[in-house]
Protein backbone atom coordinates (compact mmCIF):
# COMPACT_ATOMS: atom_id res chain seq x y z
CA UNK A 1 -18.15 113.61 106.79
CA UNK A 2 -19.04 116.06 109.90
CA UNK A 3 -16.48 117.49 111.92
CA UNK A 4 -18.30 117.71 115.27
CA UNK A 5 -21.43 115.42 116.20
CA UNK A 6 -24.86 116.44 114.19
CA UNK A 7 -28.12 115.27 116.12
CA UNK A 8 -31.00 115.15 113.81
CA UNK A 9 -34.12 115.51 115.86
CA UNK A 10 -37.49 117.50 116.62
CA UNK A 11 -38.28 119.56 119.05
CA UNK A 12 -41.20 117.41 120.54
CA UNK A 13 -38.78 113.99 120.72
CA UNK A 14 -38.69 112.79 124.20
CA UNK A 15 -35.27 111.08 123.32
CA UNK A 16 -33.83 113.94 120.96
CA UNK A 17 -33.95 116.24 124.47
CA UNK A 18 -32.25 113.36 126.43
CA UNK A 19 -29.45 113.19 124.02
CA UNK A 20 -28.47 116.45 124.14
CA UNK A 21 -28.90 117.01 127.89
CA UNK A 22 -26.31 114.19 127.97
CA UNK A 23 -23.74 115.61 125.56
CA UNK A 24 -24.40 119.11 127.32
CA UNK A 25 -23.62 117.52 130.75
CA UNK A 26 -20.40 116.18 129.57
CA UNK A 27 -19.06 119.16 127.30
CA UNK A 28 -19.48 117.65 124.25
CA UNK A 29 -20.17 119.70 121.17
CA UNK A 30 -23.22 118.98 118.67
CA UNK A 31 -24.86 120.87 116.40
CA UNK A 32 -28.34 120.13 116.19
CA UNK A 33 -30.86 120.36 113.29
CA UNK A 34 -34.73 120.03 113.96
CA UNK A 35 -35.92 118.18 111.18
CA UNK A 36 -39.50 119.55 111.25
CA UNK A 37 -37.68 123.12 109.77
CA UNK A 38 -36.29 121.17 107.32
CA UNK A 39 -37.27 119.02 104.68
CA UNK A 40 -33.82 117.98 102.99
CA UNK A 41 -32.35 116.57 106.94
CA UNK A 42 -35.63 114.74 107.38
CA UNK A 43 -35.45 113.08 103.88
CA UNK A 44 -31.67 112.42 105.00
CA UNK A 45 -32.93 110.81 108.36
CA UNK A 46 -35.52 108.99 106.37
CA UNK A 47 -32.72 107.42 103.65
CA UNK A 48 -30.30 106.65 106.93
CA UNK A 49 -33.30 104.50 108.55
CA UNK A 50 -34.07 102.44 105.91
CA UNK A 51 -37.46 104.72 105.30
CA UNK A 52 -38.29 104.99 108.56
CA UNK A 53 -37.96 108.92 110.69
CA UNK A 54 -36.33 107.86 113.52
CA UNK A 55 -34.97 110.39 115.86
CA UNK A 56 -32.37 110.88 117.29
CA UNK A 57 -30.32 110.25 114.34
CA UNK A 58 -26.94 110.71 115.57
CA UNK A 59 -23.73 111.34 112.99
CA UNK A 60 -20.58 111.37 114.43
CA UNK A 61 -17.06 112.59 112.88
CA UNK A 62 -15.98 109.15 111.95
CA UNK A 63 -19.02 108.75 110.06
CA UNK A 64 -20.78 106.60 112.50
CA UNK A 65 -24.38 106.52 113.47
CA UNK A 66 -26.36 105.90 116.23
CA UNK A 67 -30.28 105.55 116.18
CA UNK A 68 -32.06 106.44 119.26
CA UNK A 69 -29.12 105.59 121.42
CA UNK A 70 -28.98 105.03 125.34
CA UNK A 71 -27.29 107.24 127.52
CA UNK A 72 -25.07 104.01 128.16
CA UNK A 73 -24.39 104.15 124.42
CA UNK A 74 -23.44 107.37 124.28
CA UNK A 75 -21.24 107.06 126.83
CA UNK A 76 -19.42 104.02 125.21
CA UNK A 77 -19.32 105.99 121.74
CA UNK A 78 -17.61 108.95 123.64
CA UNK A 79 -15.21 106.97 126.18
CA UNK A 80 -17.06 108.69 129.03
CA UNK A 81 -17.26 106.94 131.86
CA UNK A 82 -20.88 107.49 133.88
């Protein structure tokens, strides 16, 4: 289990680059890992979405995940009110 927030993503992911601008608006800490630069994190995102790459795939702490999430999600996830 993580202890902070991993985003798997790409660098070209429209939604990968809104994610982050939202956790980096409200100070929350992620690490992020481009799954183009590496093969083992895509074949994880792959196994998570049922064989599909979806991105953002977004681990939390508690083990949680959320696929492609809304900024309205995120919010709710985090207890951050918008």
């Amino acid at each position: 289990m993580p202890d902070k927030i991993m985003i798997y993503g790409t660098d070209w992911c429209g939604d990968c680059k809104r994610a982050e601008r939202f956790f980096d608006k409200y100070g929350v800490t992620y690490t992020k890992i481009n799954i183009d630069h590496d093969n083992e994190s895509k074949e994880f995102v792959i196994k998570t979405n049922n064989g599909k790459q979806i991105v953002p795939t977004i681990i939390f702490p508690d083990n949680s995940v959320l696929i492609e999430p809304s900024n309205k999600e995120l919010a709710e996830k985090l207890n951050i009110k918008v």
